[in-house]
C-alpha atoms as a PDB file:
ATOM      1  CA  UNK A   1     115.497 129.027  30.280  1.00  0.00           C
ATOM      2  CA  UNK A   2     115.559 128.050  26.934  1.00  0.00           C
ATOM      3  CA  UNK A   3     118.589 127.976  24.515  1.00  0.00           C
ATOM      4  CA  UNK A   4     116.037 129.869  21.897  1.00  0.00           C
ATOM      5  CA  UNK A   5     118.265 133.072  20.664  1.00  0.00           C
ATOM      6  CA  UNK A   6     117.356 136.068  18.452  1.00  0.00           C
ATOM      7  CA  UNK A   7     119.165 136.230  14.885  1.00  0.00           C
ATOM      8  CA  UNK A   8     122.840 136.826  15.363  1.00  0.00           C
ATOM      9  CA  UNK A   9     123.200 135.455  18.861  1.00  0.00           C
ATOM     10  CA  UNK A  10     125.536 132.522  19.032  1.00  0.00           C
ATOM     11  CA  UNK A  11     125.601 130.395  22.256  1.00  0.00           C
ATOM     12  CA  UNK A  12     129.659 130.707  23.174  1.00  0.00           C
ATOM     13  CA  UNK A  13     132.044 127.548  23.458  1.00  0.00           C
ATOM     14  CA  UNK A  14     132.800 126.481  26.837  1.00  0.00           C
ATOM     15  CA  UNK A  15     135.660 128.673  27.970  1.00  0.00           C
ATOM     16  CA  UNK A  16     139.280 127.973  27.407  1.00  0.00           C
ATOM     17  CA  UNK A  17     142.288 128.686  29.968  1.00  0.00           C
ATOM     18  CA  UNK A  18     142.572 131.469  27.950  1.00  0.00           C
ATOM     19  CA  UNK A  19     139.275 132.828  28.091  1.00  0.00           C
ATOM     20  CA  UNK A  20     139.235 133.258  31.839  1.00  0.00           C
ATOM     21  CA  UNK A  21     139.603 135.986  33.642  1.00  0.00           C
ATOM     22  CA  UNK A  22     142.989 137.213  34.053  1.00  0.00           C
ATOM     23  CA  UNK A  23     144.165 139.502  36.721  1.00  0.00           C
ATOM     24  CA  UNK A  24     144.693 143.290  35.420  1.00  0.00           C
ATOM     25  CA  UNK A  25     143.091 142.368  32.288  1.00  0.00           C
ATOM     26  CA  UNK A  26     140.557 144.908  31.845  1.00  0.00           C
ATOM     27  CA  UNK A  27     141.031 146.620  34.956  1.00  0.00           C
ATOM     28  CA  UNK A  28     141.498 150.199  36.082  1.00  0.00           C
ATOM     29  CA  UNK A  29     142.817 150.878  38.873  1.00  0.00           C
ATOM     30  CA  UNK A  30     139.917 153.282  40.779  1.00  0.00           C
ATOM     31  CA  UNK A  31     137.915 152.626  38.554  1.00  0.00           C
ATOM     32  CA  UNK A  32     134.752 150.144  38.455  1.00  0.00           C
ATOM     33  CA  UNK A  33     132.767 149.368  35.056  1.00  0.00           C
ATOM     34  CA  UNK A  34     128.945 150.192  35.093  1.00  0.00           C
ATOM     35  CA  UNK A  35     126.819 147.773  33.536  1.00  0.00           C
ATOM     36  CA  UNK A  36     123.287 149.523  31.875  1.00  0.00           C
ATOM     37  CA  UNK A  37     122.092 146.709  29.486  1.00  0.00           C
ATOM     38  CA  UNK A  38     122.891 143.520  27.650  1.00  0.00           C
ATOM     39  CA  UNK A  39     122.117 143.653  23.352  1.00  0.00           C
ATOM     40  CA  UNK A  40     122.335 141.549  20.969  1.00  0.00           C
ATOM     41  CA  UNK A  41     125.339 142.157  18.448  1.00  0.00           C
ATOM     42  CA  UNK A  42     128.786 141.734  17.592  1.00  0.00           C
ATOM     43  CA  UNK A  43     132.177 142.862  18.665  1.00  0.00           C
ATOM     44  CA  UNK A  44     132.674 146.757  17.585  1.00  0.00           C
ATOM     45  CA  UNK A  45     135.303 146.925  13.851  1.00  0.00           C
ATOM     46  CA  UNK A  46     138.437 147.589  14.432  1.00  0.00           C
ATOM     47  CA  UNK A  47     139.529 151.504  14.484  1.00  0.00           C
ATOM     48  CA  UNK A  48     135.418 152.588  16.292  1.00  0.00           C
ATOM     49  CA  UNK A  49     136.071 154.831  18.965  1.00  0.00           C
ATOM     50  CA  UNK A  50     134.290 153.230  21.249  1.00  0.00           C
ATOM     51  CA  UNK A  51     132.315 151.817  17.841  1.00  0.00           C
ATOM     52  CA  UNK A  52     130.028 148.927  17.806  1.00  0.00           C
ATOM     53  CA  UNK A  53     127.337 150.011  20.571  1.00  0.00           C
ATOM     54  CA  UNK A  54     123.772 148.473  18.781  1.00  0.00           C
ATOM     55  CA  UNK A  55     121.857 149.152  16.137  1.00  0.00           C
ATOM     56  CA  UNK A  56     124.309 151.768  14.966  1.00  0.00           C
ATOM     57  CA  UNK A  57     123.691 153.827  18.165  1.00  0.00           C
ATOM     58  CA  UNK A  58     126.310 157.033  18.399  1.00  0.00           C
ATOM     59  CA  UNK A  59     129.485 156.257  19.772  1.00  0.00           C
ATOM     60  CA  UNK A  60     129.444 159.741  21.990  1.00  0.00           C
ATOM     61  CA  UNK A  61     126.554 157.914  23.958  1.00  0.00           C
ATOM     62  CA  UNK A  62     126.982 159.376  27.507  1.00  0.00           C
ATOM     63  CA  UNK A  63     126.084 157.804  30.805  1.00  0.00           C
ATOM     64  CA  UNK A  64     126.582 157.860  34.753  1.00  0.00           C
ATOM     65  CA  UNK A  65     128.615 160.669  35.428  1.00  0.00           C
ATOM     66  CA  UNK A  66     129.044 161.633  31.733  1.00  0.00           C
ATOM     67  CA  UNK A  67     131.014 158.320  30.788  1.00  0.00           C
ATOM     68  CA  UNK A  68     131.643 157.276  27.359  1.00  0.00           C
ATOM     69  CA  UNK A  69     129.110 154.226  26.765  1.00  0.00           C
ATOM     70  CA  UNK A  70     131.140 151.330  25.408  1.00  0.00           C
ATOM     71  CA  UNK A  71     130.762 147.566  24.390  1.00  0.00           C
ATOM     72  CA  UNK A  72     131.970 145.036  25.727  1.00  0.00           C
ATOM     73  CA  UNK A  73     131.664 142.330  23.327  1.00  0.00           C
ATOM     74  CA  UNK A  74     131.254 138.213  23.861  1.00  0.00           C
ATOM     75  CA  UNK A  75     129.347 135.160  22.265  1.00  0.00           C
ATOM     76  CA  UNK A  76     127.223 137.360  20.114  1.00  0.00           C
ATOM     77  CA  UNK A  77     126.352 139.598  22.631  1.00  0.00           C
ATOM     78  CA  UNK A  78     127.291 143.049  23.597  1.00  0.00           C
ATOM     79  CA  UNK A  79     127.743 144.410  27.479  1.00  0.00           C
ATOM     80  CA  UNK A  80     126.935 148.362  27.250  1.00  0.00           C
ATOM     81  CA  UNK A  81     129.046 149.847  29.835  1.00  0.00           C
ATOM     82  CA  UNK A  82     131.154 152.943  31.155  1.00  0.00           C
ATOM     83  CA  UNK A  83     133.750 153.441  33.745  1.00  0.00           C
ATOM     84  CA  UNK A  84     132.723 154.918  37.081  1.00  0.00           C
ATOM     85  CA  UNK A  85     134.948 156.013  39.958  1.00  0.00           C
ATOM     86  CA  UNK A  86     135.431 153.670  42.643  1.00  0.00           C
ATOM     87  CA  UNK A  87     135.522 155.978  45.102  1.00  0.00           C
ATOM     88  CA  UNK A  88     131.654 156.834  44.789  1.00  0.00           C
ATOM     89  CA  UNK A  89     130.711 153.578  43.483  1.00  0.00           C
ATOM     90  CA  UNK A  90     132.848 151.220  45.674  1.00  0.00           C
ATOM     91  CA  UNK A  91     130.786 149.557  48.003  1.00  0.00           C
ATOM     92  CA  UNK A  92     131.156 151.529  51.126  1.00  0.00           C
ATOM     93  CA  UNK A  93     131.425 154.958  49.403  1.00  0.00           C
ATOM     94  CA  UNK A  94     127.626 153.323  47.412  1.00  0.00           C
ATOM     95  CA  UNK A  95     126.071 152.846  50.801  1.00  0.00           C
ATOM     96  CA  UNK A  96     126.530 156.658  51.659  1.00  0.00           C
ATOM     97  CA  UNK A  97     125.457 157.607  48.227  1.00  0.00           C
ATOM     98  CA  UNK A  98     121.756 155.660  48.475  1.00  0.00           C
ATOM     99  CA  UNK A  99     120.921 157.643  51.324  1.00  0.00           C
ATOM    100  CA  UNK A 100     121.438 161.225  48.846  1.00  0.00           C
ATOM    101  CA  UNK A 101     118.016 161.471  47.406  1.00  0.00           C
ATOM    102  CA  UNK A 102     119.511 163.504  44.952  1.00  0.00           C
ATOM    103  CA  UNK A 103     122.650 161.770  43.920  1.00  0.00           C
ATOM    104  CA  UNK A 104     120.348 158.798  43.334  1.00  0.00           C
ATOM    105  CA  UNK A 105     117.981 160.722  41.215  1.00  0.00           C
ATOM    106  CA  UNK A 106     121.264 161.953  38.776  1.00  0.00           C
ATOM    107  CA  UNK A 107     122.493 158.315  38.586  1.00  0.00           C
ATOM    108  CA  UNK A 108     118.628 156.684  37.631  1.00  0.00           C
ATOM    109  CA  UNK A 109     118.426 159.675  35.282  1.00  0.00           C
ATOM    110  CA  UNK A 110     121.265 159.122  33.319  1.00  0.00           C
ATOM    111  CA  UNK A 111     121.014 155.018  33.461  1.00  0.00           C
ATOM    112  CA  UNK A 112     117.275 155.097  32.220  1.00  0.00           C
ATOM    113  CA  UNK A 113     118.725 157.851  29.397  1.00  0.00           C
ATOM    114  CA  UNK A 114     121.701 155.345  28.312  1.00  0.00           C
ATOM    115  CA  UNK A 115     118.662 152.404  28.086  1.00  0.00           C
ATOM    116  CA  UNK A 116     115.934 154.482  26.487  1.00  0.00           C
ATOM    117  CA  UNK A 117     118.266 155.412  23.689  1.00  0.00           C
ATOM    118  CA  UNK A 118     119.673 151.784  23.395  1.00  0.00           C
ATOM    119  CA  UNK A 119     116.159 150.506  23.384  1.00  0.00           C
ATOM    120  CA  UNK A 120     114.777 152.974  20.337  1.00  0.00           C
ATOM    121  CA  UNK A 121     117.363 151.075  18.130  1.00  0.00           C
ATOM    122  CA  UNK A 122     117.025 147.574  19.139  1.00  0.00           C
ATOM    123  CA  UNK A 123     116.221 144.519  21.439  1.00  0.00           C
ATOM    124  CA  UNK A 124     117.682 145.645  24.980  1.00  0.00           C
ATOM    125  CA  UNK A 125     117.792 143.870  28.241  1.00  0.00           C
ATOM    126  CA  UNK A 126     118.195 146.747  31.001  1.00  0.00           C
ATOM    127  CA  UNK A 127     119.957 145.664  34.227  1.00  0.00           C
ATOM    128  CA  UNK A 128     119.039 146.736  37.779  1.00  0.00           C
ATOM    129  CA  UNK A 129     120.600 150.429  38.197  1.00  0.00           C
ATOM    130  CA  UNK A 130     123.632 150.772  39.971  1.00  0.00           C
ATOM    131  CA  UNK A 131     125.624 147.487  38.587  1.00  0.00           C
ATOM    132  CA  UNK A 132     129.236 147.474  38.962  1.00  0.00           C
ATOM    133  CA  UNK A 133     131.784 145.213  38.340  1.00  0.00           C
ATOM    134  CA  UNK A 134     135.825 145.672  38.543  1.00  0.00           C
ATOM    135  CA  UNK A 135     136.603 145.239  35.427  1.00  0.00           C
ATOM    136  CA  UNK A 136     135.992 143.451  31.833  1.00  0.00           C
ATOM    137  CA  UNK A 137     136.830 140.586  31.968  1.00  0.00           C
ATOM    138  CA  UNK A 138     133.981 140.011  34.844  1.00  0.00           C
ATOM    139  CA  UNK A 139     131.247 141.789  32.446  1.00  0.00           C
ATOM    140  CA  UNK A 140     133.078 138.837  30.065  1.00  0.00           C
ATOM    141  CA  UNK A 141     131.844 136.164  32.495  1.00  0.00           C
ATOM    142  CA  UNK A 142     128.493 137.598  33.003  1.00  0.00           C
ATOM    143  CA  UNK A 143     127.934 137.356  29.487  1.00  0.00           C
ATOM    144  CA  UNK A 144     129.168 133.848  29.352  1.00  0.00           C
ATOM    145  CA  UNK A 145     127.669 132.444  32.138  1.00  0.00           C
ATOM    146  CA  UNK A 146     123.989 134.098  31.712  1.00  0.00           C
ATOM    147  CA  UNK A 147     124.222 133.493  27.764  1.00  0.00           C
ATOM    148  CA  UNK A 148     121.109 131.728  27.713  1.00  0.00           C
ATOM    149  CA  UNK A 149     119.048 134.033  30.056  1.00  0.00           C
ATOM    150  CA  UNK A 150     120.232 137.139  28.073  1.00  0.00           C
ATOM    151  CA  UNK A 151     119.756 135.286  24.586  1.00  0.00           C
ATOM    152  CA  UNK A 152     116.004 133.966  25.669  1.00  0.00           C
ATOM    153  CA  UNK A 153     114.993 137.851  27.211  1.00  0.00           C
ATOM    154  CA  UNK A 154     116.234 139.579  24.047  1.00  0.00           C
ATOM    155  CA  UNK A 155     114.229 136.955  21.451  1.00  0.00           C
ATOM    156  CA  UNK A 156     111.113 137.712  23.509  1.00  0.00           C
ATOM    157  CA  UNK A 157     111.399 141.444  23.796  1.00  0.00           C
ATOM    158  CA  UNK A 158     112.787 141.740  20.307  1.00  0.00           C
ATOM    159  CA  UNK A 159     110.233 144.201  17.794  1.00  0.00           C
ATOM    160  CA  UNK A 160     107.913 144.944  20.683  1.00  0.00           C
ATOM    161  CA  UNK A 161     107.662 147.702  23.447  1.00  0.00           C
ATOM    162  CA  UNK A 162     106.103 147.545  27.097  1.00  0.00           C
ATOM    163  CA  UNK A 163     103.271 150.128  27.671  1.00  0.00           C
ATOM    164  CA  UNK A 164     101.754 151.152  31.195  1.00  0.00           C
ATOM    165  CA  UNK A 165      98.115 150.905  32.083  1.00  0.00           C
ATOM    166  CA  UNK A 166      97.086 152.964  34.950  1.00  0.00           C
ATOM    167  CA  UNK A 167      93.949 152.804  36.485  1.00  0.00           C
ATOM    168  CA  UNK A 168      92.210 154.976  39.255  1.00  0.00           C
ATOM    169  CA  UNK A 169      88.867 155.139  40.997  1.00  0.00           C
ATOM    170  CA  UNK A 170      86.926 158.004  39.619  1.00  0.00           C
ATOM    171  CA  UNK A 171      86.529 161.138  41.719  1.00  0.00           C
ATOM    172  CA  UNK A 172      82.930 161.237  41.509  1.00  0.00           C
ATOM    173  CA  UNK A 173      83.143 157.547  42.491  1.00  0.00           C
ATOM    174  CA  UNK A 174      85.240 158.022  45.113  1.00  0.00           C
ATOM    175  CA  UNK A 175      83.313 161.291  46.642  1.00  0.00           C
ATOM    176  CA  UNK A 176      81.763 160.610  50.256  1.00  0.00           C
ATOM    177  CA  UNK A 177      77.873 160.582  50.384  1.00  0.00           C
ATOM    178  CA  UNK A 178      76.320 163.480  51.399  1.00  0.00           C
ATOM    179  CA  UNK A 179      77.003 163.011  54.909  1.00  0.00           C
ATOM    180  CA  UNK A 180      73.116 162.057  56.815  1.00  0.00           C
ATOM    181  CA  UNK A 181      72.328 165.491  59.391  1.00  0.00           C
ATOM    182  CA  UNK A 182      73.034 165.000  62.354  1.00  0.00           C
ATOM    183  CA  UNK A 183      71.548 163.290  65.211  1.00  0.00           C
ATOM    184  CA  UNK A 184      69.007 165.878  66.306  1.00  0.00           C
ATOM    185  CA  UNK A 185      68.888 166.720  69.887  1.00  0.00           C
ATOM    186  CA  UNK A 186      66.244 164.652  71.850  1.00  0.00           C
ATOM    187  CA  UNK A 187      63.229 166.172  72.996  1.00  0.00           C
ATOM    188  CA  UNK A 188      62.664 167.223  76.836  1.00  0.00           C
ATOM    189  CA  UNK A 189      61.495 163.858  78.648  1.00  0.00           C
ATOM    190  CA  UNK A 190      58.309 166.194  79.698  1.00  0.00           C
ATOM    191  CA  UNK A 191      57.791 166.543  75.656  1.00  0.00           C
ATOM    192  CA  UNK A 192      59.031 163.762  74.341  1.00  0.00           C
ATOM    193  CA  UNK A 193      56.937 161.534  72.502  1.00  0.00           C
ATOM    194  CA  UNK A 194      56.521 157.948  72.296  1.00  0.00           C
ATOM    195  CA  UNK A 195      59.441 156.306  70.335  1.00  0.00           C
ATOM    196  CA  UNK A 196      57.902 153.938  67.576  1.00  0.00           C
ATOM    197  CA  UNK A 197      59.142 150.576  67.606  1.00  0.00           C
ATOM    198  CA  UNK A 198      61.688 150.376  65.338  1.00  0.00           C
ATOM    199  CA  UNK A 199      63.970 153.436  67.121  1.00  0.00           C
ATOM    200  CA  UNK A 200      63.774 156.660  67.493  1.00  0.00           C
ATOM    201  CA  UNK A 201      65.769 159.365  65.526  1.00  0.00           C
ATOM    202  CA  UNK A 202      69.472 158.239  66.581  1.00  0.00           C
ATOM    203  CA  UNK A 203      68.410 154.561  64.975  1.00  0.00           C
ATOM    204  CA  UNK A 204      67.559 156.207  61.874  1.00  0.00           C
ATOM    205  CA  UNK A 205      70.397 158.296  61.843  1.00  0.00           C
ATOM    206  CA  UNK A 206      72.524 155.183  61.926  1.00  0.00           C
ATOM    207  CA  UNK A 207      70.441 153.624  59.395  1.00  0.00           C
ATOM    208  CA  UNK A 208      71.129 156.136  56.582  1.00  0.00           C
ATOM    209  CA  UNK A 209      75.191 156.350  57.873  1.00  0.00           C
ATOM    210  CA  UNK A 210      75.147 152.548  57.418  1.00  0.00           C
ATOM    211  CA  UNK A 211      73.522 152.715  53.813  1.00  0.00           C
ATOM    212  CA  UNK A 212      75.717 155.478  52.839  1.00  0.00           C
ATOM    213  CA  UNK A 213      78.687 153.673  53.555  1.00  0.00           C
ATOM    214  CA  UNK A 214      77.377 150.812  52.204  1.00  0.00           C
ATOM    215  CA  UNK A 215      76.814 152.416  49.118  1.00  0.00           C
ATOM    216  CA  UNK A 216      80.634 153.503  48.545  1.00  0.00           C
ATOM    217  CA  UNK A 217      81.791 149.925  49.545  1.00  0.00           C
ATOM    218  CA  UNK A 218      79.839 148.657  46.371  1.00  0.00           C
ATOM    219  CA  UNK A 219      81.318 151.692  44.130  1.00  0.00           C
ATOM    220  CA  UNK A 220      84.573 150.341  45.755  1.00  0.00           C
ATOM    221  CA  UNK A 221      84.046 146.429  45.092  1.00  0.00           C
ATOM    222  CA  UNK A 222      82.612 147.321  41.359  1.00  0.00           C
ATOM    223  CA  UNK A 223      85.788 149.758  39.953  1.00  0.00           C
ATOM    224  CA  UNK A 224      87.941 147.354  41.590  1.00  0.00           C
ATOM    225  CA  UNK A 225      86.187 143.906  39.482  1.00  0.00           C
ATOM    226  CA  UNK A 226      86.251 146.728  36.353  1.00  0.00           C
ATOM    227  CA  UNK A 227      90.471 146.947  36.716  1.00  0.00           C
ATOM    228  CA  UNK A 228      90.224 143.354  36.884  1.00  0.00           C
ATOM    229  CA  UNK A 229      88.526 143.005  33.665  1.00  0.00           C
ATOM    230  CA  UNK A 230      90.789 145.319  32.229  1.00  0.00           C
ATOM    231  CA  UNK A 231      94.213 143.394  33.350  1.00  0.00           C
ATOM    232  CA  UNK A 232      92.532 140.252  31.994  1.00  0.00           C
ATOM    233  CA  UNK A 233      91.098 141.843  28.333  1.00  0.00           C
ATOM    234  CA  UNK A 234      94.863 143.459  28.220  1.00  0.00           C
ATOM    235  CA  UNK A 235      96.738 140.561  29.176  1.00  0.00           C
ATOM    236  CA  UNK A 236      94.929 138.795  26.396  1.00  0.00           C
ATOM    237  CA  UNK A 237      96.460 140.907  23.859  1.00  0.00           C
ATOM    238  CA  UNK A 238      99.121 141.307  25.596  1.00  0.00           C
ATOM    239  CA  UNK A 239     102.823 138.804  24.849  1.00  0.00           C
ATOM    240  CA  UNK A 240     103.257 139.298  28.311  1.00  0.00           C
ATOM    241  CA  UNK A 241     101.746 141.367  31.493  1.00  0.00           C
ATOM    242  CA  UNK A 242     103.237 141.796  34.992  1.00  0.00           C
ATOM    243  CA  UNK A 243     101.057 143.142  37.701  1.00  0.00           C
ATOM    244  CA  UNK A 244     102.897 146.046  39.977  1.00  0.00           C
ATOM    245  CA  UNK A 245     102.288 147.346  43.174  1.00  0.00           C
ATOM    246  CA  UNK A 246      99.938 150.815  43.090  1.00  0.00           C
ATOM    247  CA  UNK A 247     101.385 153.512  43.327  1.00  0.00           C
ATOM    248  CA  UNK A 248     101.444 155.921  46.346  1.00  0.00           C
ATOM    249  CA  UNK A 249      99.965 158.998  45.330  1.00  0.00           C
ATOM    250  CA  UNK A 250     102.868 161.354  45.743  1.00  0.00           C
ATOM    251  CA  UNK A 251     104.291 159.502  43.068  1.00  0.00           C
ATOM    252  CA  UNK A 252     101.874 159.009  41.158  1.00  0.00           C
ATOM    253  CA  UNK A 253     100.987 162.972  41.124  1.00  0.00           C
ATOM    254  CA  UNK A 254      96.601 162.001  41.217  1.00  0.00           C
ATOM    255  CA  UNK A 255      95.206 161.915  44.313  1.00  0.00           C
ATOM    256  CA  UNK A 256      92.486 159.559  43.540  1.00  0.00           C
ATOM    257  CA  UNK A 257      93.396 155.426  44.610  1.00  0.00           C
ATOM    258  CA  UNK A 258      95.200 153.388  42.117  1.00  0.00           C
ATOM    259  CA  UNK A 259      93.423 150.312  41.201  1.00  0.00           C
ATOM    260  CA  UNK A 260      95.965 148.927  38.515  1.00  0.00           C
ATOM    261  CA  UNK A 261      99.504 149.449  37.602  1.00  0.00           C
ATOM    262  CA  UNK A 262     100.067 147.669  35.061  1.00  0.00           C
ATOM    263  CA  UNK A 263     102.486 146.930  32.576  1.00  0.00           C
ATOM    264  CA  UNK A 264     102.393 144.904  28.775  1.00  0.00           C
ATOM    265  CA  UNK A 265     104.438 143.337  26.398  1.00  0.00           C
ATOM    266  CA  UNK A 266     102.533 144.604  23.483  1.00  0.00           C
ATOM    267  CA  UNK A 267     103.381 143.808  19.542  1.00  0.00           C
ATOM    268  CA  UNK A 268     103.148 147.177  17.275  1.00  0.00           C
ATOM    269  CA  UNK A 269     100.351 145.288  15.056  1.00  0.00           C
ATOM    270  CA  UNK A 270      98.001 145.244  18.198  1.00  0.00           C
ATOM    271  CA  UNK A 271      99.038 148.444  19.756  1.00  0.00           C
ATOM    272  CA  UNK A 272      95.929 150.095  18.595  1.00  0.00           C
ATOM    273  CA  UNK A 273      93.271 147.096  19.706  1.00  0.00           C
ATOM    274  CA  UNK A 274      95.378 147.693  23.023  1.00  0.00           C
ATOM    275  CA  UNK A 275      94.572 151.083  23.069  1.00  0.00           C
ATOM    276  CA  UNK A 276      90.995 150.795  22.471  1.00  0.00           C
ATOM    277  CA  UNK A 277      90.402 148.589  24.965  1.00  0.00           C
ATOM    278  CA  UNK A 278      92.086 150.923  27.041  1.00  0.00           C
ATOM    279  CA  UNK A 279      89.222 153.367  25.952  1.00  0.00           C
ATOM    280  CA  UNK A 280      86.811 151.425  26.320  1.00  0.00           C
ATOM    281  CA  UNK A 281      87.415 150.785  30.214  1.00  0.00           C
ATOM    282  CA  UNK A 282      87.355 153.949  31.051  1.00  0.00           C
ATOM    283  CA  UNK A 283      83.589 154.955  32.606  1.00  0.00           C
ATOM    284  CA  UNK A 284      82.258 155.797  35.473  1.00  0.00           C
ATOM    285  CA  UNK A 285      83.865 153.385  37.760  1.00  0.00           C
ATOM    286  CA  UNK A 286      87.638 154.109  36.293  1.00  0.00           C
ATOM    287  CA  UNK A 287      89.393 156.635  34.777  1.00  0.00           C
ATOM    288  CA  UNK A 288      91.985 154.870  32.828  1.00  0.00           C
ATOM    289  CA  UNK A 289      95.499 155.922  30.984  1.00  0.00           C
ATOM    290  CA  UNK A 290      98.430 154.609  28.681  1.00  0.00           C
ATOM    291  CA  UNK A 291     101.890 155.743  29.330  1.00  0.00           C
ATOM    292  CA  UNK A 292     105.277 154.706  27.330  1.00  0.00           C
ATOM    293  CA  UNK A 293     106.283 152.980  25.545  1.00  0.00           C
ATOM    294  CA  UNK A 294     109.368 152.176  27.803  1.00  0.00           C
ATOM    295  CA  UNK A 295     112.105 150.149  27.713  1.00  0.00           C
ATOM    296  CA  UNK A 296     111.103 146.426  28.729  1.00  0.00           C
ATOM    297  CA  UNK A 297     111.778 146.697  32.361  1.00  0.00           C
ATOM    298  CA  UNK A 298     109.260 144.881  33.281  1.00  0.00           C
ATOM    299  CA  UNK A 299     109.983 141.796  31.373  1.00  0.00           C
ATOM    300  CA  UNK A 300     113.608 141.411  31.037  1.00  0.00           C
ATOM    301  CA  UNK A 301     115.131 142.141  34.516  1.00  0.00           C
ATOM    302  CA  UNK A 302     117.175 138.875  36.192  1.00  0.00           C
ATOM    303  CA  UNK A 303     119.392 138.546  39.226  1.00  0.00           C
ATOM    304  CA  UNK A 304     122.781 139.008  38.757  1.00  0.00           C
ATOM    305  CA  UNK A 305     123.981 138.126  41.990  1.00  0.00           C
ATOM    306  CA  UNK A 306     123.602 137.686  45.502  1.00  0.00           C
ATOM    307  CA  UNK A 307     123.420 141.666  45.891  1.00  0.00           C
ATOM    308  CA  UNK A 308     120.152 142.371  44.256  1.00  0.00           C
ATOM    309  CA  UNK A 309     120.347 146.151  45.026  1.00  0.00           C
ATOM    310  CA  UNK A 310     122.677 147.117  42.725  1.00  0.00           C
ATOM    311  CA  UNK A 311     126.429 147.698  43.801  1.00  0.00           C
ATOM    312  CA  UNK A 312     129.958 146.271  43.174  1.00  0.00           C
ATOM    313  CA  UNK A 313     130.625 142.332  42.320  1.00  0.00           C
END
C-alpha cells in the first residue's frame, strides 16, 4: 500500500525502546481489549472521560457487553476500543461462545452499533468482529505496524459511503411454464391408428416439455447478462465495487434467486446517477433494490493476523 494519508494522519517514527510494549502496561488482569475500528484523529485532551473518540462522537458510546468505547491513540490515528471479560472472550471460553447463535447475534449487534455511529461522523475502518487483544500497548503496535494500510483505507473511504445493490430474478420470470398435459393414454392396439412419422403423442409431449424448459433457460441466461450490465454501469460510477456471494434466501427474506449482491463505494455527488441507474435496471428480467448506506465494510477490511476469525492475539 501506499504511504498516501488523509489530512491529519502522520506516518509515526520508527519506535524507540521506549515505545515498545512493556509488560503490565495497559493491561487488565481478566480483562481483554476489543478492537471495533481504526479513525483518523488525535490523542483525546487531557481531563475527557474517555474524550477524544472521532469526529466529536459522545464519550458514553457503548459497545460489546455495554463497555465504555475508548481511544486508544498513536501516530495520528485513533484505536476505538472497550474492555471485555476474558473469561467469555479468551480463546477457549470464544470457541464455546461461536457455537451460541444468540450470543453471537448480541456481540455483531452491538459491534456494527459502535461502527455505524463512528462512521456517521467520520472516515472509519471497521475491523473483523470479535478482535481482541490483551492489552494497549498491543492495539499500540497494531497501529504502528499497519500505519500505512489504515492511513491508505481511511483516505479512500473518507466523504463517501458504500451502498448495496440487490438484484433478483423476477417472479413472473421465474414462474414455471404452464406445465404441457400429460401424455395421453395410448389407444387400444385394435384402435390405434397409424403413428405419423415424426412420433406419436409421447414425442410431442416431449417436444413441448423440451421447449418449455427451454424457454425458462433463456429467461434465466437473459436476467442473469441484465445483473451483469448492472454491476458493470454501477461499477462505472462507482470509486470502488466488490462482488459478494448471493445470498441464501432465508437471509435474504425474498424467495425469488439472487442474481447480484453487490456492494459500491459511491461519492454523495453521484449518489443520485447511482440511483437511477438502479431504476433503470429494474424490468422484466430483474427486480432491483438499494440498501444502506453502511459503514465501508466492504472496502476497508484487512487481516490482522494469522486468526482471521476474530478472537484473542
Amino acid at each position: 500500500m501506499t504511504d498516501h494519508a488523509p489530512a491529519g494522519v502522520t506516518r509515526p517514527p520508527p519506535p524507540s525502546p521506549a515505545d515498545a510494549p512493556r509488560a503490565g502496561s495497559g493491561f487488565r488482569p481478566g480483562q481483554g481489549v476489543y478492537l471495533y475500528a481504526v479513525t483518523p484523529g488525535e490523542a483525546p485532551y487531557a481531563g475527557e472521560p474517555h474524550g477524544g473518540l472521532p469526529g466529536g462522537t459522545r464519550g458514553d458510546l457503548r459497545g460489546v457487553g455495554g463497555g465504555a468505547v475508548r481511544p486508544v491513540a498513536r501516530g495520528g490515528l485513533v484505536a476505538c476500543v472497550s474492555d471485555v471479560p476474558l473469561d467469555q472472550f479468551g480463546e477457549e471460553p470464544l470457541r464455546r461462545h461461536l457455537e451460541d447463535l444468540d450470543w453471537v447475534e448480541d456481540v455483531a449487534r452491538a459491534h456494527h452499533a459502535v461502527v455505524e455511529t463512528l462512521a456517521a461522523a467520520g472516515p472509519t475502518a471497521p475491523v473483523r468482529l470479535v478482535t481482541v487483544y490483551t492489552g494497549d500497548d498491543q492495539v499500540r503496535d497494531l497501529l504502528d505496524r499497519r500505519h500505512d494500510d489504515f492511513a491508505e483505507i481511511l483516505a479512500r473511504v473518507a466523504g463517501r459511503r458504500e451502498w448495496g445493490v440487490k438484484a433478483y430474478l423476477r417472479r413472473e420470470t421465474a414462474r414455471p411454464a404452464a406445465t404441457p398435459p400429460e401424455e395421453p393414454s395410448a389407444p387400444s392396439p385394435a384402435r390405434a391408428p397409424a403413428e405419423p412419422e415424426g412420433g406419436g403423442p409421447g414425442a410431442a409431449y416431449l417436444r413441448r416439455r423440451k421447449e418449455s424448459l427451454r424457454g425458462r433457460e433463456d429467461l434465466w441466461r437473459a436476467a442473469a447478462e441484465r445483473a451483469e450490465e448492472l454491476h458493470a454501469a454501477l461499477g462505472r460510477l462507482a470509486v470502488a465495487s466488490r462482488r459478494h456471494r448471493p445470498q441464501d434466501p432465508r437471509l435474504s427474506g425474498r424467495s425469488e434467486s439472487m442474481l447480484l449482491n453487490g456492494a459500491y463505494l459511491v461519492d454523495p455527488a453521484r449518489e443520485e446517477e447511482f440511483a437511477a441507474v438502479v431504476a433503470a435496471h429494474s424490468d422484466r428480467f430483474l427486480d432491483a433494490e438499494i440498501t444502506g448506506p453502511w459503514a465501508p465494510y466492504s472496502f476497508t477490511m484487512i487481516d490482522l493476523g494469522p486468526d482471521q476469525d476474530g478472537g484473542v492475539r
